[in-house]
Protein backbone atom coordinates (compact mmCIF):
# COMPACT_ATOMS: atom_id res chain seq x y z
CA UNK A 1 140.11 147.64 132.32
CA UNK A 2 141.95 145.58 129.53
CA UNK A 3 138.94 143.00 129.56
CA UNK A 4 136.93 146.27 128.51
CA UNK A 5 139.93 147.78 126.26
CA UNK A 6 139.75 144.32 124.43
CA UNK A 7 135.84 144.40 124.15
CA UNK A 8 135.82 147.98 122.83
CA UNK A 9 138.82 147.51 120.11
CA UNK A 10 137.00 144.28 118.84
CA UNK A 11 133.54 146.11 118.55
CA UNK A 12 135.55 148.86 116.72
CA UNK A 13 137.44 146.62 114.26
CA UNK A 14 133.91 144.62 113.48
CA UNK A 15 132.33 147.96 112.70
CA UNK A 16 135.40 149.20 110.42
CA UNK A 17 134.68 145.53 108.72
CA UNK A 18 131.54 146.35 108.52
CA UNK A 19 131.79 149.45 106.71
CA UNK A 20 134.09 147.96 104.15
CA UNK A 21 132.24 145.07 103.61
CA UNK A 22 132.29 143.35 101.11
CA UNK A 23 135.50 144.28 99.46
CA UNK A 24 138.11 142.55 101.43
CA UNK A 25 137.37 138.51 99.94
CA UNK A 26 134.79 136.76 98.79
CA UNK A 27 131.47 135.70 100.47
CA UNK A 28 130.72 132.27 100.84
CA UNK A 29 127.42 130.35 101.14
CA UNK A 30 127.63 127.36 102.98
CA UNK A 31 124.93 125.14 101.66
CA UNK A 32 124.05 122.23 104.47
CA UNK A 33 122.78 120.00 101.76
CA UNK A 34 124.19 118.25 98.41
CA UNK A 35 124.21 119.46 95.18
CA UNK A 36 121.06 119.61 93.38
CA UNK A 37 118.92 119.82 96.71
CA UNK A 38 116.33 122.18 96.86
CA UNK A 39 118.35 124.56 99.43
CA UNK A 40 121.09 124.43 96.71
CA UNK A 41 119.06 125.26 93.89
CA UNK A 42 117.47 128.43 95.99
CA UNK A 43 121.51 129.05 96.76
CA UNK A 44 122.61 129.11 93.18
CA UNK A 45 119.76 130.90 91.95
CA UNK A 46 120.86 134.41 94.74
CA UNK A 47 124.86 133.77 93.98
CA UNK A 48 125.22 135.20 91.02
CA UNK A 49 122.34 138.05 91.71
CA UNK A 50 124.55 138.67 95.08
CA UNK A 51 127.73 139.08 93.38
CA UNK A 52 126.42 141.50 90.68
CA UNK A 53 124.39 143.70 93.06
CA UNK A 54 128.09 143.84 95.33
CA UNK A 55 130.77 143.54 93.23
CA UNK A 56 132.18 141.08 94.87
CA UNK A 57 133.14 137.19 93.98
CA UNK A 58 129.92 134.91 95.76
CA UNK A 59 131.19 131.34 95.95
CA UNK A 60 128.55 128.43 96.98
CA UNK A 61 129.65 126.09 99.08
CA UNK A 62 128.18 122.55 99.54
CA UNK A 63 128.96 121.03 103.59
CA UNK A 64 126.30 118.47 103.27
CA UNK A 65 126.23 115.75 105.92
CA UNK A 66 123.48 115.21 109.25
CA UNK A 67 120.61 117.50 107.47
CA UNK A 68 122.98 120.34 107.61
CA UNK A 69 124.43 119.72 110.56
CA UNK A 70 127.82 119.66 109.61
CA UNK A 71 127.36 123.16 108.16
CA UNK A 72 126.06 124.94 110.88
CA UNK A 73 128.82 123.71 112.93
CA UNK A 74 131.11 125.00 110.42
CA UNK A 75 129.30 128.20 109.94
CA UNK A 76 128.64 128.74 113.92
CA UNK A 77 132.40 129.37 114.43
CA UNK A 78 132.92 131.62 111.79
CA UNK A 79 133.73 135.31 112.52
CA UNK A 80 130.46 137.15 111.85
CA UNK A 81 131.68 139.23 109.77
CA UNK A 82 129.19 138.66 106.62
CA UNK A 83 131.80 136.59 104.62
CA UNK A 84 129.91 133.09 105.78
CA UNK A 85 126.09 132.94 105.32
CA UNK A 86 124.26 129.53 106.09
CA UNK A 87 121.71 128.29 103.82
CA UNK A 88 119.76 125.55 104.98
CA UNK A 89 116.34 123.88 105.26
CA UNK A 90 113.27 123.91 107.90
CA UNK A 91 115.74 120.99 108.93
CA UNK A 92 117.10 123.79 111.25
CA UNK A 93 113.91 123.76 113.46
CA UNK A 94 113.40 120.45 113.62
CA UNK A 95 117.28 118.84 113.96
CA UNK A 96 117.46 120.03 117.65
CA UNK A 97 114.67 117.87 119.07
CA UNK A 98 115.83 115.29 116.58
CA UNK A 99 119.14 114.73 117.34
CA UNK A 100 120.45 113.74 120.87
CA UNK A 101 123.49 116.85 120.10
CA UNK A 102 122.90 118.75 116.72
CA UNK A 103 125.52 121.10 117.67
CA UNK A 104 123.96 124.56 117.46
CA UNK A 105 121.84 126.21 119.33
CA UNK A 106 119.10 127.72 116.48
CA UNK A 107 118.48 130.52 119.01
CA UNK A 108 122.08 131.65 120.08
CA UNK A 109 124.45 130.69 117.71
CA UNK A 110 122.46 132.58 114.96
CA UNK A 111 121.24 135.37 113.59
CA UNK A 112 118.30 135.01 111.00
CA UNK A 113 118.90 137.00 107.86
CA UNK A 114 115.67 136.53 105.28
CA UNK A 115 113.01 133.41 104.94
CA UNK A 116 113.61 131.92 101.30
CA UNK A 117 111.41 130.04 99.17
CA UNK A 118 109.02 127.42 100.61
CA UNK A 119 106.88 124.33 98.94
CA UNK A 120 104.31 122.46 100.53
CA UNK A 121 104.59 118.85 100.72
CA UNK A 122 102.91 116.68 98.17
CA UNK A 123 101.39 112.85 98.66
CA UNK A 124 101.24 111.30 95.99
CA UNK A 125 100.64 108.31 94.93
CA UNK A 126 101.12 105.17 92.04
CA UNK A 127 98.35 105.61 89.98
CA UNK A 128 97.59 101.59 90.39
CA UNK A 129 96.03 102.90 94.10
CA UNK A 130 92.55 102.82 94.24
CA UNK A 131 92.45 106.64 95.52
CA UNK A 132 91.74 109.70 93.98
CA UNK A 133 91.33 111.81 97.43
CA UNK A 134 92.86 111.65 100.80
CA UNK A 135 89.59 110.39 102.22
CA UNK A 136 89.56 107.81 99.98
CA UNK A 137 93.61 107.04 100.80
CA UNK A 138 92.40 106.65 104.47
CA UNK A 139 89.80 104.51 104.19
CA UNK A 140 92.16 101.97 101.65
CA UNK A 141 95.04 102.35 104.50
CA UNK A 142 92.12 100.83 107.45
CA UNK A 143 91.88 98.30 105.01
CA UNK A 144 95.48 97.29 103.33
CA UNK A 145 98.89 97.10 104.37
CA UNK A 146 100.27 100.45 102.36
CA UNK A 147 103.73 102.10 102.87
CA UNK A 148 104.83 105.46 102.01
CA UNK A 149 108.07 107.14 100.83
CA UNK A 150 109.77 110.32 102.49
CA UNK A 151 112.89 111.84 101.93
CA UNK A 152 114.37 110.52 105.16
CA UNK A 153 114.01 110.39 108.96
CA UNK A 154 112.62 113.76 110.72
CA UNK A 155 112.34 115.71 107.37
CA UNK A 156 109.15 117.62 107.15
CA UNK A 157 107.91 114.89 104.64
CA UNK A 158 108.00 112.20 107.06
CA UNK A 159 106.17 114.29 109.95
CA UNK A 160 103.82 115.64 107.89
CA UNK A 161 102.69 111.85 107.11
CA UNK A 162 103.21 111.18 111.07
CA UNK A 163 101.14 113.76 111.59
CA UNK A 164 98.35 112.89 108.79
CA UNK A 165 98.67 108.84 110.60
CA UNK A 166 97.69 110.72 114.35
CA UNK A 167 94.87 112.43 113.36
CA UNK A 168 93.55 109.84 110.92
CA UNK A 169 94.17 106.82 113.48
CA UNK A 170 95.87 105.20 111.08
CA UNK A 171 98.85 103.07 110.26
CA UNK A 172 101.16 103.02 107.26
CA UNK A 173 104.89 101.81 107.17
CA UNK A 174 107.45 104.28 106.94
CA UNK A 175 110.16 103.83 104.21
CA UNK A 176 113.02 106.51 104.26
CA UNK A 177 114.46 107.47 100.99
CA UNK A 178 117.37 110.11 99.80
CA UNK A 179 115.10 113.30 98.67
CA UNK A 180 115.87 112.85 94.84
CA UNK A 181 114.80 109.20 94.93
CA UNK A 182 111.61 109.41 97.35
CA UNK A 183 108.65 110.24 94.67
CA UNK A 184 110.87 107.98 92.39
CA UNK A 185 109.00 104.87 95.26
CA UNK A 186 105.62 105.28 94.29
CA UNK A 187 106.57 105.92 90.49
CA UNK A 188 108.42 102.69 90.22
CA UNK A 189 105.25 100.97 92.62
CA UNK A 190 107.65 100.27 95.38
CA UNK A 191 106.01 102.25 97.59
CA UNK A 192 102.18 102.69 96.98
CA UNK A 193 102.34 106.35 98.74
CA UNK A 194 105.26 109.36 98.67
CA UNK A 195 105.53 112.07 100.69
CA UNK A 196 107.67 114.51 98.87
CA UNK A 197 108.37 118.51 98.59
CA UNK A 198 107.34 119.86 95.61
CA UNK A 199 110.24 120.36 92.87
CA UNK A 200 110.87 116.95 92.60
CA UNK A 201 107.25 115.97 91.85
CA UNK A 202 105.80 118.54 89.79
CA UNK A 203 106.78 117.01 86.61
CA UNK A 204 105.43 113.27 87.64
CA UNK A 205 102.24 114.63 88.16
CA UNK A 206 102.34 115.98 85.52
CA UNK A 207 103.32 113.28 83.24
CA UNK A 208 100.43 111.20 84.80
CA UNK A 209 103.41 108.84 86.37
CA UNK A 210 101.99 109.49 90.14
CA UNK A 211 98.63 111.19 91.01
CA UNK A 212 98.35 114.00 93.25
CA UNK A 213 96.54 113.64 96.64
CA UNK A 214 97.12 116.69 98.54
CA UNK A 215 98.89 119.02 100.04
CA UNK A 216 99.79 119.99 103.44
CA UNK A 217 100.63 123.83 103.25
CA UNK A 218 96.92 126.02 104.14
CA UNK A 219 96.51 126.88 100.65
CA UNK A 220 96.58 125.28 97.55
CA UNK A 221 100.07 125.23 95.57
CA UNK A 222 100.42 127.56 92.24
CA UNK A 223 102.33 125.13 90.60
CA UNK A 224 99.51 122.64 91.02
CA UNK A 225 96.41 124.75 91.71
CA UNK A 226 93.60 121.43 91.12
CA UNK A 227 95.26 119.24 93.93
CA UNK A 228 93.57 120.00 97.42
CA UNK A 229 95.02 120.74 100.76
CA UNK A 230 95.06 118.27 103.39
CA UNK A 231 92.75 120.36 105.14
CA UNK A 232 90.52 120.59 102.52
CA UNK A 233 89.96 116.87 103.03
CA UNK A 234 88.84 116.51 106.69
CA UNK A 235 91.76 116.87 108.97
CA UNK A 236 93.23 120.34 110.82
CA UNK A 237 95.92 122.55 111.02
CA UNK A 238 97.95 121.75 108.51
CA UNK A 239 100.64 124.38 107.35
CA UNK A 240 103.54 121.94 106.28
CA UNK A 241 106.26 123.46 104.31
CA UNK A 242 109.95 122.52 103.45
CA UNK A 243 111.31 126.73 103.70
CA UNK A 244 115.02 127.25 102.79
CA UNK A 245 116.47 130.07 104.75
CA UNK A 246 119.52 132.05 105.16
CA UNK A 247 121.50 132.34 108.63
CA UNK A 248 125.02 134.22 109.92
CA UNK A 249 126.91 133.73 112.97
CA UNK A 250 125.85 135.25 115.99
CA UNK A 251 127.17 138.72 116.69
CA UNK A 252 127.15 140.05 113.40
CA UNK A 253 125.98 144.02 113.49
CA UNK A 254 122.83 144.60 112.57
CA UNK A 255 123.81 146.69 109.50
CA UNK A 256 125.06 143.92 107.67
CA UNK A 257 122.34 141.85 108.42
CA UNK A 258 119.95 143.91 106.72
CA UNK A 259 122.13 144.56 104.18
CA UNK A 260 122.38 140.72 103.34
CA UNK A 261 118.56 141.09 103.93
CA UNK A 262 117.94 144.00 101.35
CA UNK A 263 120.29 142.69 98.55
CA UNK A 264 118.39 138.75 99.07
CA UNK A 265 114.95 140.16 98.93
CA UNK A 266 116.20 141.75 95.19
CA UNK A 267 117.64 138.52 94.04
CA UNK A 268 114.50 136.88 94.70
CA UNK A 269 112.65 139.64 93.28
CA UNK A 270 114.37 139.41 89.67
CA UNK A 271 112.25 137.95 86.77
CA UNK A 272 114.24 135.33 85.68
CA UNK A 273 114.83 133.54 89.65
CA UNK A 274 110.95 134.28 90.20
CA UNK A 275 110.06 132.55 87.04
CA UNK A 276 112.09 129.54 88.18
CA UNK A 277 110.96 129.16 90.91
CA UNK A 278 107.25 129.05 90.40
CA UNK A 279 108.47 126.74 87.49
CA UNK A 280 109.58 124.03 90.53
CA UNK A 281 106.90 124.64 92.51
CA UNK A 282 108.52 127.29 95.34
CA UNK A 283 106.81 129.97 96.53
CA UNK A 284 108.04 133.15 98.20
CA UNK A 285 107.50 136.72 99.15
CA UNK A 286 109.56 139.62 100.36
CA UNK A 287 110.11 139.71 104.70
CA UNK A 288 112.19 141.23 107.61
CA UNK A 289 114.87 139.61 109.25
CA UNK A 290 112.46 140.34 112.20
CA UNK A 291 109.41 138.64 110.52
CA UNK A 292 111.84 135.38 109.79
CA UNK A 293 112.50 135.67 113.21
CA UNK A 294 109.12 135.78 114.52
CA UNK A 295 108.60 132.89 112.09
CA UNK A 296 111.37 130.47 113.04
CA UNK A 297 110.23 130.81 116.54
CA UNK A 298 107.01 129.31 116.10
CA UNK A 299 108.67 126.87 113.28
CA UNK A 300 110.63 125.33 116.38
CA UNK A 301 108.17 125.12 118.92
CA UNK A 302 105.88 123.29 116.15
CA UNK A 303 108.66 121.13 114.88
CA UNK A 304 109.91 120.00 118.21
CA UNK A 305 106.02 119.06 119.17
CA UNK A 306 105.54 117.10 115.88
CA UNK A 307 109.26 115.33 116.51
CA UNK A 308 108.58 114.09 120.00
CA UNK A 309 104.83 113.24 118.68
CA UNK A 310 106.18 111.05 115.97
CA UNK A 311 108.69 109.14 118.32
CA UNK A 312 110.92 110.56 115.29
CA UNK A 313 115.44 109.93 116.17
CA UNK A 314 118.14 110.28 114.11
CA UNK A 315 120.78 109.38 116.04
């Protein structure tokens, strides 16, 4: 009886919370990756449309540290009370096959709130390389010694390349980078090949400093509409994208969570965040804490296939 007491006073006070949410203190988002990332970016772009829309201080919060990680340990333990909101990367799908103990379970210890911007990935490559196609890029790799950048071990850069390597039946050395620095490789000719998101090589490509070879997501990018897809160029079922997302601890009521859903689907919506975004090269449209969910699912199965394909360990 006082096991049930207990239960039924906490799932009053959450809902009391709930309803006077979010006046009490501000709301933090945890960010699982450094300042100037691309999930920070997305973060800092909803803060201040959050706080305006609730009145209510939104303070971003930078845990960086094991591809996020360290922040969804953090933000696992927090009361779910819609004061602590993860925002992370696709790195959340693939970090549990990756690492031998990640520390979350991306099923259980979460509740998806709303799918944020995507980019595809983008090879590129030093415009000294005798390629102007991916077929062409192939073909050079069966018959030189090339290397490619990614921005590190068991990001979506790096498998997308793995994956590129299996179906092509070909081999090119793997050399991990920090994100900011990886397209920086085949600028400077260390590398002759990156594998990059978008945002940080829009404007190289632009400037003529690497040249685009394709992309992996199953259309062509908007913020580079002439490059083709990987798919385009003789290989198959490629829909690679570095997504940024937003998470709460488990056990949060369902009202909040589409609250948080409703009010992050306007930020994104405003002119000036849509115009930046397309500006770096991230695409996004308007979805369902549901429809994330149905997403991440089939994000992890597909992640944790292309992880133990690679041979792919971070720790």
């Amino acid at each position: 009886m006082r096991f049930t007491a207990f239960l039924l006073s906490a799932a009053l006070s959450f809902a009391a919370a709930a309803q006077d949410w979010p006046k009490q203190k501000p709301i933090h988002l945890v960010v699982g990756f450094a300042p100037a990332s691309t999930t920070d970016l997305v973060a800092r772009l909803v803060a201040p449309k959050l706080a305006d829309a609730l009145g209510q201080a939104v303070l971003v919060d930078n845990r960086p540290g094991a591809a996020g990680n360290v922040a969804a340990q953090q933000v696992k333990r927090a009361a779910p009370d819609g004061y602590t909101i993860f925002v992370t990367s696709v790195a959340y799908a693939v970090n549990p096959t990756l690492y031998a103990s990640d520390g979350y379970d991306p099923v259980q210890d979460f509740v998806p709130v709303i799918l944020g911007p995507s980019t595809p990935n983008i090879i590129t490559v030093n415009p000294s390389v005798p390629a102007a196609n991916l077929k062409e890029l192939i073909e050079l790799a069966r018959k030189e010694q090339l290397s490619y950048a990614s921005s590190g071990i068991g990001t979506t850069t790096h498998l997308s390349m793995e994956r590129i390597k299996q179906q092509a039946r070909i081999d090119i050395t793997h050399v991990p980078y920090q994100p900011a620095q990886a397209v920086g490789a085949a600028v400077a000719g260390h590398t002759q090949i990156s594998c990059t998101s978008m945002p940080p090589a829009v404007s190289q490509v632009k400037g003529g400093r690497v040249r685009a070879i394709a992309v992996t997501s199953a259309q062509r990018s908007p913020a580079l509409p002439e490059v083709p897809t990987v798919n385009e160029q003789g290989l198959s079922g490629f829909d690679d994208l570095t997504w940024t997302a937003f998470f709460v601890p488990a056990g949060m009521p369902q009202d909040l969570v589409n609250r948080l859903n409703s009010e992050i689907n306007r930020a994104l919506l405003a002119p000036d965040v849509a115009e930046r975004l397309a500006q770096l090269g991230l695409e996004w449209k308007t979805n369902t804490s549901g429809e994330f969910a149905a997403f991440l699912r089939s994000e992890i199965e597909k992640w944790s296939r292309a992880v133990k394909e690679s041979g792919a360990k971070a720790d």
